[in-house]
C-alpha atoms as a PDB file:
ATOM      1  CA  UNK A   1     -28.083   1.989 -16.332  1.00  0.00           C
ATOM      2  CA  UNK A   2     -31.737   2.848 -15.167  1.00  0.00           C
ATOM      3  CA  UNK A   3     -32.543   5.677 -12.847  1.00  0.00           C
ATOM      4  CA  UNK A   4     -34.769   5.560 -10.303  1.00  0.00           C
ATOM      5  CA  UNK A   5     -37.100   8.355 -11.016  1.00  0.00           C
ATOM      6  CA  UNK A   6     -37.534   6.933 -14.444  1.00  0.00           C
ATOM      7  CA  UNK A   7     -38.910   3.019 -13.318  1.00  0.00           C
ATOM      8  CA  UNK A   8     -41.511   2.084 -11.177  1.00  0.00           C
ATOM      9  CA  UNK A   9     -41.786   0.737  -7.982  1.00  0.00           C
ATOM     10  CA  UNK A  10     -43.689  -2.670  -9.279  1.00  0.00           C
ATOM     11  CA  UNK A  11     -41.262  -2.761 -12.116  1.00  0.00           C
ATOM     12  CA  UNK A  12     -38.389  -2.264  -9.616  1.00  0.00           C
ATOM     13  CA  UNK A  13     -39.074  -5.335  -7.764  1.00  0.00           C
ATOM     14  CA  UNK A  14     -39.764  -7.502 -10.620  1.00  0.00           C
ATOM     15  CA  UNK A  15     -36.490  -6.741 -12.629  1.00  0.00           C
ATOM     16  CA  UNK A  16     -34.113  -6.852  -8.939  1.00  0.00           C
ATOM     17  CA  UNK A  17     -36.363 -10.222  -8.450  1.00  0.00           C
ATOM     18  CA  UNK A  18     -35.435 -11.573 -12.077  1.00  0.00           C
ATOM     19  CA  UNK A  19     -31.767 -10.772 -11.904  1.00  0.00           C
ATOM     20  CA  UNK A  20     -31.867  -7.430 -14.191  1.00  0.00           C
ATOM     21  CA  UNK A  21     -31.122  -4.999 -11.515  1.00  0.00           C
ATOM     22  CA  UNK A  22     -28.070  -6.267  -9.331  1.00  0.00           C
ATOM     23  CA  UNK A  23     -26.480  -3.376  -7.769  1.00  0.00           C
ATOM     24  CA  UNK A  24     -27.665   0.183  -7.073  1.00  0.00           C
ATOM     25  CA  UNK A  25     -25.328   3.641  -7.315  1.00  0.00           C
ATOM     26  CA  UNK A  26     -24.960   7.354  -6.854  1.00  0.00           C
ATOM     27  CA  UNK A  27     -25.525   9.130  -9.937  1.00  0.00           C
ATOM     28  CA  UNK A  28     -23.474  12.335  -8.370  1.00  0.00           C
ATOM     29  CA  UNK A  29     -20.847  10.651  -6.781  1.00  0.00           C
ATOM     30  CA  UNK A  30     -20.112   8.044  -9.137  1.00  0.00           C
ATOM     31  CA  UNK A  31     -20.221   5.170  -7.046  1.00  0.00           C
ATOM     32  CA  UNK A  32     -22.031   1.863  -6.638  1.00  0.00           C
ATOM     33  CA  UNK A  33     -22.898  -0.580  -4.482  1.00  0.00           C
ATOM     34  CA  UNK A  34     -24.985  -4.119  -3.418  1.00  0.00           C
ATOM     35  CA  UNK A  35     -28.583  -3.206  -3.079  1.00  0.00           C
ATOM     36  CA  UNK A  36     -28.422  -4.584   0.448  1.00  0.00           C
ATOM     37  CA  UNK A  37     -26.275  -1.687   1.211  1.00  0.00           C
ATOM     38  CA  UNK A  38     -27.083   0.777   4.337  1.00  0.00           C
ATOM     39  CA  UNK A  39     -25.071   4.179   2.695  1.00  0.00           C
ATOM     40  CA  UNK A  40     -27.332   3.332  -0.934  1.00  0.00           C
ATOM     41  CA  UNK A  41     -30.356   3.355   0.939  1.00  0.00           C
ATOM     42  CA  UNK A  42     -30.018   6.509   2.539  1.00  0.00           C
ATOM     43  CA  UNK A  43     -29.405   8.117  -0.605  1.00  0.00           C
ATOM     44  CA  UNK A  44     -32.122  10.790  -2.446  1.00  0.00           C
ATOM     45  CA  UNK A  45     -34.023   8.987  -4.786  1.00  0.00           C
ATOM     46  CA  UNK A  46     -33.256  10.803  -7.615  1.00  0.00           C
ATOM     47  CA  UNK A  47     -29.242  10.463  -6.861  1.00  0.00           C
ATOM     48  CA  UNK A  48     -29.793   6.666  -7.283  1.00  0.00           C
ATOM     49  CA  UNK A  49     -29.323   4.806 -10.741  1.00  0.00           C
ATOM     50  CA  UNK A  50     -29.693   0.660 -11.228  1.00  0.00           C
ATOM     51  CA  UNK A  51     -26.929  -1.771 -12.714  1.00  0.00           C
ATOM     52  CA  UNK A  52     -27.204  -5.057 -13.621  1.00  0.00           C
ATOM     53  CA  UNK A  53     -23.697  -5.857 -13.767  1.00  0.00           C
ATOM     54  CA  UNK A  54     -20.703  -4.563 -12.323  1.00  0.00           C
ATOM     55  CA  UNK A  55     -19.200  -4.532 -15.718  1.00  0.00           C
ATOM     56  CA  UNK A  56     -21.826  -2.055 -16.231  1.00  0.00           C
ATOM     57  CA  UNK A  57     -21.191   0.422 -13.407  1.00  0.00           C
ATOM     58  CA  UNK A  58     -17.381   0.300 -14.078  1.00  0.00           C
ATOM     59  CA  UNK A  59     -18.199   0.577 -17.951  1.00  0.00           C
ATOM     60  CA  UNK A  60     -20.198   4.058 -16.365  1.00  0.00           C
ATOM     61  CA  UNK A  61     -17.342   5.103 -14.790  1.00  0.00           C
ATOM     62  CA  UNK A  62     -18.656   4.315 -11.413  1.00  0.00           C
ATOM     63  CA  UNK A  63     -16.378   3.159  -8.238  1.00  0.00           C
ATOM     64  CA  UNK A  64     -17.118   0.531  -5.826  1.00  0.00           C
ATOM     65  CA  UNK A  65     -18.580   1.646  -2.411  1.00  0.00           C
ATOM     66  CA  UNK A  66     -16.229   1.597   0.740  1.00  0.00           C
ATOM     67  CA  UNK A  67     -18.642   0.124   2.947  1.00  0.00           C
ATOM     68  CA  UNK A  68     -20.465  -2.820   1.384  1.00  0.00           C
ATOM     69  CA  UNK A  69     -17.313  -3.419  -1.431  1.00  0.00           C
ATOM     70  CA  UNK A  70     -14.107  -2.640   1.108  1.00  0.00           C
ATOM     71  CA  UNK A  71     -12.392  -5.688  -0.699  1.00  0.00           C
ATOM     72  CA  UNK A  72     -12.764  -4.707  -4.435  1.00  0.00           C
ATOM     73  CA  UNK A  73     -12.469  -0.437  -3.252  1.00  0.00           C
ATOM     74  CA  UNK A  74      -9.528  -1.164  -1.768  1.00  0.00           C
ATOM     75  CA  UNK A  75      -8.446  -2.669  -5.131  1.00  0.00           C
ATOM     76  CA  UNK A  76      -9.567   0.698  -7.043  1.00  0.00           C
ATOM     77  CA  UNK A  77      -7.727   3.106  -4.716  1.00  0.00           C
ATOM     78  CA  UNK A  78      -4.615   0.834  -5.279  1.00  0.00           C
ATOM     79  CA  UNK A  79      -5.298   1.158  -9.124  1.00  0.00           C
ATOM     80  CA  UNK A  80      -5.791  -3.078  -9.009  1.00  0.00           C
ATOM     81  CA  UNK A  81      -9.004  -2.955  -9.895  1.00  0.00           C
ATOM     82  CA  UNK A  82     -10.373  -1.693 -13.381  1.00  0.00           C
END
């Protein structure tokens, strides 16, 4: 897990563009999402943390988000999903 305030923007785009950085989250609320997503791009910069894997942001204790994961959140509010 990387946090945003702690990488820079030139570094940001190279590790998304080489496959390090997959999905993006909300260090408060514990969630995470694609990086496409419109809700994770609204959020404050200093909220958002980086995950290469969704193993990763589970492994963090992180959700999925409603909006850009409805298939595999409606897995974790029916406890399906790990």
């Amino acid at each position: 897990m990387k946090r945003h305030t702690e990488i820079s923007q030139t570094l940001l785009r190279s590790k998304i563009k080489s496959g390090e950085i997959n999905f993006g989250g909300n260090l408060k609320l514990k969630i995470y999402g694609l990086l496409s997503c419109s809700s994770g791009k609204r959020m404050k910069m200093e909220n958002r943390v980086f995950f290469k894997s969704e193993e990763e942001a589970l492994e963090n204790n992180y959700r999925p988000c409603g909006h850009c994961m409805k298939e595999k959140y409606k897995q974790w509010k029916n406890n399906l999903y790990p």
